[in-house]
Protein backbone atom coordinates (compact mmCIF):
# COMPACT_ATOMS: atom_id res chain seq x y z
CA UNK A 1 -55.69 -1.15 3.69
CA UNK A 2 -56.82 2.12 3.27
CA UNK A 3 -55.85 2.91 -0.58
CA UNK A 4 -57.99 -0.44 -1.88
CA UNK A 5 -61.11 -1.50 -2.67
CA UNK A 6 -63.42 -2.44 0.19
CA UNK A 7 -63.23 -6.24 -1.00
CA UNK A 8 -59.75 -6.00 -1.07
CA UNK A 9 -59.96 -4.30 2.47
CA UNK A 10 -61.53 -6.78 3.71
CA UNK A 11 -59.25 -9.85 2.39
CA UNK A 12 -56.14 -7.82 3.94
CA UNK A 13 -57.90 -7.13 7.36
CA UNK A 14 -58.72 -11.44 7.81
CA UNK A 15 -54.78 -11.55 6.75
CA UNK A 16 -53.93 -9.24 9.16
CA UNK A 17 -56.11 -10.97 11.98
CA UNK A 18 -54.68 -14.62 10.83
CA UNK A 19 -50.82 -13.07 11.23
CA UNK A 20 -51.53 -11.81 14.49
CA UNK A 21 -53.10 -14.89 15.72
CA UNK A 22 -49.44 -16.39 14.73
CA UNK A 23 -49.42 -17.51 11.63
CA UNK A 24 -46.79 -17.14 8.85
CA UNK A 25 -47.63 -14.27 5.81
CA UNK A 26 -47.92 -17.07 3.17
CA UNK A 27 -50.14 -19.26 6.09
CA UNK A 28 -52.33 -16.49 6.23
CA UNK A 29 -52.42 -16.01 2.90
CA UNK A 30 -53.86 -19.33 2.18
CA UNK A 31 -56.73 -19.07 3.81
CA UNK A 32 -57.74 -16.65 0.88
CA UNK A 33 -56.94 -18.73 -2.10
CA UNK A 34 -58.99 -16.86 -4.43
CA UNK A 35 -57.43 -13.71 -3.51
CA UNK A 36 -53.74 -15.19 -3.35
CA UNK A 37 -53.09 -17.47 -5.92
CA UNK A 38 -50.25 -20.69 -5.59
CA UNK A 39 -48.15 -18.34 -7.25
CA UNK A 40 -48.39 -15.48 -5.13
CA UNK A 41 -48.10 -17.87 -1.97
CA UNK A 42 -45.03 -19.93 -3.23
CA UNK A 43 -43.32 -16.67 -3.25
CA UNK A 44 -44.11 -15.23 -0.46
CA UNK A 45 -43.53 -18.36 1.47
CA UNK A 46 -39.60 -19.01 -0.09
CA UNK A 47 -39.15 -15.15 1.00
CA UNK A 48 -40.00 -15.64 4.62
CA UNK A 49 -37.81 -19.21 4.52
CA UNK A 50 -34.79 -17.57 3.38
CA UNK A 51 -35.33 -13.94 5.26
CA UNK A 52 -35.96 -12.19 2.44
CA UNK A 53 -39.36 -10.79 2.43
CA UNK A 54 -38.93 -6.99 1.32
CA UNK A 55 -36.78 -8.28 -2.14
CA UNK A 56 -39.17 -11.07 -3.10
CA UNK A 57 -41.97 -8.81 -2.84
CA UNK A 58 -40.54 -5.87 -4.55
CA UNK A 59 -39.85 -8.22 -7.32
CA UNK A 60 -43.11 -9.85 -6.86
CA UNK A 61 -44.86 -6.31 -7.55
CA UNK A 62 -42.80 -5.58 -10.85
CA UNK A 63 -43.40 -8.70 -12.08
CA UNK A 64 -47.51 -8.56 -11.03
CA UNK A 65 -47.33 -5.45 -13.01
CA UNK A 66 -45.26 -6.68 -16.19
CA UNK A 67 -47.84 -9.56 -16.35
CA UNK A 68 -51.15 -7.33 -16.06
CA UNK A 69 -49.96 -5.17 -18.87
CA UNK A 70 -49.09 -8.35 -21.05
CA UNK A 71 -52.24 -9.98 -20.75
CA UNK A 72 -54.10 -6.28 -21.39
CA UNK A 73 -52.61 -6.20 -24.42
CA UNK A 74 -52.92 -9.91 -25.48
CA UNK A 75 -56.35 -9.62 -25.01
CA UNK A 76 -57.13 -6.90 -26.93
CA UNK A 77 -55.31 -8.55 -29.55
CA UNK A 78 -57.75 -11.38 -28.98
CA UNK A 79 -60.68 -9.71 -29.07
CA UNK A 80 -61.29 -8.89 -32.76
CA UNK A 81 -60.54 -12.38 -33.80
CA UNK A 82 -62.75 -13.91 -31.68
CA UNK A 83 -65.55 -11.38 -32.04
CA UNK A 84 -65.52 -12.62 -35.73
CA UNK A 85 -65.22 -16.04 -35.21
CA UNK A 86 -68.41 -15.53 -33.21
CA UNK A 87 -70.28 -13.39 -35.53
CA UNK A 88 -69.63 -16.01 -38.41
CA UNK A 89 -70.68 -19.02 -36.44
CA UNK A 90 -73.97 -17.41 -35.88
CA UNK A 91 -74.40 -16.08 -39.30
CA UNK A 92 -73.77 -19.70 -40.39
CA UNK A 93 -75.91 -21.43 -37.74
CA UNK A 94 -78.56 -18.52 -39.22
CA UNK A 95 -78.65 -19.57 -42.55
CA UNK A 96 -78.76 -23.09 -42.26
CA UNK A 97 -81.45 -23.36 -39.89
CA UNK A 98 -83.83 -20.36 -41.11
CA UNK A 99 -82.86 -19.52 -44.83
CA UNK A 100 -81.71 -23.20 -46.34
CA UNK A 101 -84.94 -24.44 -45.40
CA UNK A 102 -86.64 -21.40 -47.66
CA UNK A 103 -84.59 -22.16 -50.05
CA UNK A 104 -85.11 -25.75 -50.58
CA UNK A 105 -89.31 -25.00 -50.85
CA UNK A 106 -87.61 -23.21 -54.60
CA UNK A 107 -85.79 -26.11 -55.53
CA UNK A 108 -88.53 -29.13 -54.61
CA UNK A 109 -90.59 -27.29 -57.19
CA UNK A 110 -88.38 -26.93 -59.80
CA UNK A 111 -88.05 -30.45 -59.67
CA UNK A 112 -84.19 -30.23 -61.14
CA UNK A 113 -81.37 -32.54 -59.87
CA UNK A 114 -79.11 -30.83 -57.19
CA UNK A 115 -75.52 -30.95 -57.16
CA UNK A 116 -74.20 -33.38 -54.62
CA UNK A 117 -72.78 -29.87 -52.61
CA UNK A 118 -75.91 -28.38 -51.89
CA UNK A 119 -77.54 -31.88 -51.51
CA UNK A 120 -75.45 -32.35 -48.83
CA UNK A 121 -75.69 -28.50 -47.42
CA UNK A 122 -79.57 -29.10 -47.20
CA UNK A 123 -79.05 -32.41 -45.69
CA UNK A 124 -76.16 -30.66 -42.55
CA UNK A 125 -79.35 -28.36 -42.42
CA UNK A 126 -81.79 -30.56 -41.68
CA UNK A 127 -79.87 -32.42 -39.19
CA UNK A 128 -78.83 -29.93 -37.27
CA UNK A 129 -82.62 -28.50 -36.90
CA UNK A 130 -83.82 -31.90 -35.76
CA UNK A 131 -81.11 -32.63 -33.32
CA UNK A 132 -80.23 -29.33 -32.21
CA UNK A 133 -81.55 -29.83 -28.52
CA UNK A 134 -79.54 -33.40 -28.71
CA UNK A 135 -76.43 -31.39 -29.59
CA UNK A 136 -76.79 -28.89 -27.14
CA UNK A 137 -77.19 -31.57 -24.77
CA UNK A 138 -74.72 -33.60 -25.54
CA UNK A 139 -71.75 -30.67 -24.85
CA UNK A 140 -73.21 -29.49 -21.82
CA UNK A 141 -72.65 -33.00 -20.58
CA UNK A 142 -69.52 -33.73 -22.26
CA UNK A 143 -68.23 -30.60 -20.59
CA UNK A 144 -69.89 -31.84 -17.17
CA UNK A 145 -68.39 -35.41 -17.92
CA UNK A 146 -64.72 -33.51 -18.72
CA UNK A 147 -64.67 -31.43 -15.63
CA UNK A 148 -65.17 -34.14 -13.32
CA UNK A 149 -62.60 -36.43 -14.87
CA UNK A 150 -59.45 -34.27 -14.84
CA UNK A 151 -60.41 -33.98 -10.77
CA UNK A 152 -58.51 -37.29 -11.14
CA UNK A 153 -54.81 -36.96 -11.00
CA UNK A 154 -54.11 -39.73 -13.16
CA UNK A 155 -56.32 -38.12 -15.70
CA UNK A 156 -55.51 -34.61 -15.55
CA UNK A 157 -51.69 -35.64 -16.35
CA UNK A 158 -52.87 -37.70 -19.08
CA UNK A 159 -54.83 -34.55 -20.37
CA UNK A 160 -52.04 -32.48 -19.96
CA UNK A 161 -49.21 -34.98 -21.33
CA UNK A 162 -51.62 -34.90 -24.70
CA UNK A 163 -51.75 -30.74 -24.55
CA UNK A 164 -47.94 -30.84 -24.54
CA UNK A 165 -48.07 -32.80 -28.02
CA UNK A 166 -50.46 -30.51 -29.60
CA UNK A 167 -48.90 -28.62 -32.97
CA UNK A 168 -50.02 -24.87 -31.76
CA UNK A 169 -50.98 -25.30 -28.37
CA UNK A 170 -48.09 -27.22 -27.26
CA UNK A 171 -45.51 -24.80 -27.91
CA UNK A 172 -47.97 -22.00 -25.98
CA UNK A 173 -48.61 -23.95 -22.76
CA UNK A 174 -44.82 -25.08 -22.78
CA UNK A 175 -43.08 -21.52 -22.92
CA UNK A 176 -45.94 -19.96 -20.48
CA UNK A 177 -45.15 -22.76 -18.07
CA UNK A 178 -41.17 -22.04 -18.82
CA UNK A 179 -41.84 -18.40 -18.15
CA UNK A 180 -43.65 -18.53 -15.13
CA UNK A 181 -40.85 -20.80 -13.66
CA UNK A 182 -37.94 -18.87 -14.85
CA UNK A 183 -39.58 -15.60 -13.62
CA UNK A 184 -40.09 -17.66 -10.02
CA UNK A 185 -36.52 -19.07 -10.18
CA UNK A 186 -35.29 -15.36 -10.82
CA UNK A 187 -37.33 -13.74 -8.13
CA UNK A 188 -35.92 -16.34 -5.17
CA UNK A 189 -32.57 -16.69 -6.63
CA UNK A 190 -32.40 -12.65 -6.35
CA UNK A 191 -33.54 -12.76 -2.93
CA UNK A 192 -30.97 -15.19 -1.74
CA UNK A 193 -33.42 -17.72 -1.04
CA UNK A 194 -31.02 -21.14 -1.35
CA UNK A 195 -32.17 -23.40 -4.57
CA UNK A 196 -33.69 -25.90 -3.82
CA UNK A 197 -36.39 -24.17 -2.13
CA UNK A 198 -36.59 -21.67 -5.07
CA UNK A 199 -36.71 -24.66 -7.15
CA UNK A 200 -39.56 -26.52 -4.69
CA UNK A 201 -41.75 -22.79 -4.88
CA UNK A 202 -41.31 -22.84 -8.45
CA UNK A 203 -42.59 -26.31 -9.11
CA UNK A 204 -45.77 -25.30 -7.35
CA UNK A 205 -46.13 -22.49 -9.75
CA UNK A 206 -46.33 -24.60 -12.87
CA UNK A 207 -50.18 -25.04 -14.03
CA UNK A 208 -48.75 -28.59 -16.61
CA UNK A 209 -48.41 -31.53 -14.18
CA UNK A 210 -46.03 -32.89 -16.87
CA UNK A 211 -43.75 -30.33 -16.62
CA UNK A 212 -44.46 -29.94 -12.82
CA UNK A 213 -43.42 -33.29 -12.14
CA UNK A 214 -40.34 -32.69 -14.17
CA UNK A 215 -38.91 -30.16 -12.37
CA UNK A 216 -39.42 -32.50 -9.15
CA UNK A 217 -37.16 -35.21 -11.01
CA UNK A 218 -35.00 -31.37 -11.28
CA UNK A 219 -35.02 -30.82 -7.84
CA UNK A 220 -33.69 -34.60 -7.00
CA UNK A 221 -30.90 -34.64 -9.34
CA UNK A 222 -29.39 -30.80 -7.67
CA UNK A 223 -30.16 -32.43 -4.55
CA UNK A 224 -27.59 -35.56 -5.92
CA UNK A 225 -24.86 -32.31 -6.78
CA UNK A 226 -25.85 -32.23 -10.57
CA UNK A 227 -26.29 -28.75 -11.84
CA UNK A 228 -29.55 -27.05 -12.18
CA UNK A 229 -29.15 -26.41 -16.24
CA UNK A 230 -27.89 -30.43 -16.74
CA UNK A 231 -30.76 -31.77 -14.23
CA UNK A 232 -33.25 -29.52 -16.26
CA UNK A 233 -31.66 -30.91 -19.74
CA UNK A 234 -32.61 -34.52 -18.69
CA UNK A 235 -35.89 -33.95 -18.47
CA UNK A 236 -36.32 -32.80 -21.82
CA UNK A 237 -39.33 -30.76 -20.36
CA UNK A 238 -38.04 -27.53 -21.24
CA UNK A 239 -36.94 -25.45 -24.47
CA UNK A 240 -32.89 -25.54 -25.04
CA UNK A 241 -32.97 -21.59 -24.46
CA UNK A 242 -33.81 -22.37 -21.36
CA UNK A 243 -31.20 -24.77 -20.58
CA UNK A 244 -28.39 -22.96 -22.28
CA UNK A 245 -29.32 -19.81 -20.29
CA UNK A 246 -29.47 -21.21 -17.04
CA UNK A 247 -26.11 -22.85 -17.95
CA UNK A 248 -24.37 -19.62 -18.50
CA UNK A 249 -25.75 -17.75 -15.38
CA UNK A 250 -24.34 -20.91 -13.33
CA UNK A 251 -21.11 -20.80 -15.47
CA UNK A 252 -21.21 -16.66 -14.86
CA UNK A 253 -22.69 -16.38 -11.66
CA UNK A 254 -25.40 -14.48 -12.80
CA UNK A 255 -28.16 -16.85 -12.65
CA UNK A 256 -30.54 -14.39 -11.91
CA UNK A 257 -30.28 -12.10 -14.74
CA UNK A 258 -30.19 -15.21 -16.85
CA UNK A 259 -33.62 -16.73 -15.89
């Protein structure tokens, strides 16, 4: 407690008090769910299942680590594109809704026929300085609207079924959700925690219902004596890497290394 911050002091002191009143690490840990996230919890709650507390976290703490630098360095890599896309989008609201109307004072007197292009650049112009309070509107409540529908479970998975089809973003959300299980799976499987509770912590992890509820339909099919890489193949939830890896470290015995 002493080498963090004092709102990290804090969190760790109500843990502490919460542990000593007799409840488990990860119990105590949930009652600080910003702090702790289901990730952080799932693992520390298959370490203290299987009796191995000190390897999960070790692991835990290297991968913490490994993911803080990757996301520093995506998001510097982010920030010049979207800096620009931000600066153009306000250059382009600028001139539409302060210079296009200038301009088109020039043309009415000149009395000479536009091409259809700029006809229809003074019309987007006009429109959007009419209806701009409309617009603005109309998002914020869309966004209002959109937030309180995927609190529906029925939704959200319908949301997140349509994400998995996307060209771009597909792809993304799919391997993130792949990594963050294999890097679970890995963790437990190293710690000797048996698999189908690495399996159950590492469903909790995933942030795609889809996929979440895949690995569930996983989890019953090992439970049946199918093996882990064939009852993730029938799912069809995951990238073949995946699959073929986990069959090898099953084939090997070196799951862990494979994941």
């Amino acid at each position: 407690e002493e080498a963090v911050e004092p709102m990290t002091r804090e969190v760790l002191t109500g843990v502490k008090t919460e542990v000593t009143a007799g409840l488990s690490l990860a119990g105590a840990l949930g009652a600080y769910e910003k702090s702790f996230p289901d990730f952080y919890r799932a693992l520390v709650h298959g370490g203290e299942e299987s009796g191995a507390l000190p390897t999960v976290l070790q692991h835990l703490a290297d991968y913490l680590d490994a993911r803080q630098a990757l996301k520093q360095k995506t998001g510097l890599a982010l920030l010049y594109p979207i800096l620009v896309t931000v600066v153009a989008i306000m250059i382009v609201t600028g001139l539409l809704v302060y210079v296009v109307p200038q301009v088109v004072g020039v043309f009415q007197q000149s009395r000479q026929s536009l091409p259809l292009l700029t006809r229809a650049l003074i019309g987007l112009s006009d429109f959007l300085r009419a209806t701009w309070p409309y617009l603005v509107a109309l998002i914020v409540g869309g966004a209002v609207a959109a937030r309180m529908a995927l609190r529906r479970d029925a939704t959200r998975r319908r949301w997140h079924a349509l994400l998995l089809r996307m060209p771009w973003l597909g792809p993304l959300i799919r391997g993130t959700n792949t990594s963050r299980f294999a890097s679970t799976l890995a963790i437990l499987v190293g710690g000797g925690v048996p698999l189908l509770s690495a399996l159950n912590s590492g469903a909790r992890v995933m942030t795609n219902m889809v996929m979440r509820e895949a690995i569930e339909r996983a989890i019953e099919r090992v439970r049946e004596g199918a093996s882990l890489a064939r009852a993730l193949g029938e799912t069809r939830a995951f990238p073949p890497l995946l699959v073929h890896l986990v069959a090898s470290g099953e084939m090997s015995g070196k799951l862990e290394q494979m994941l």
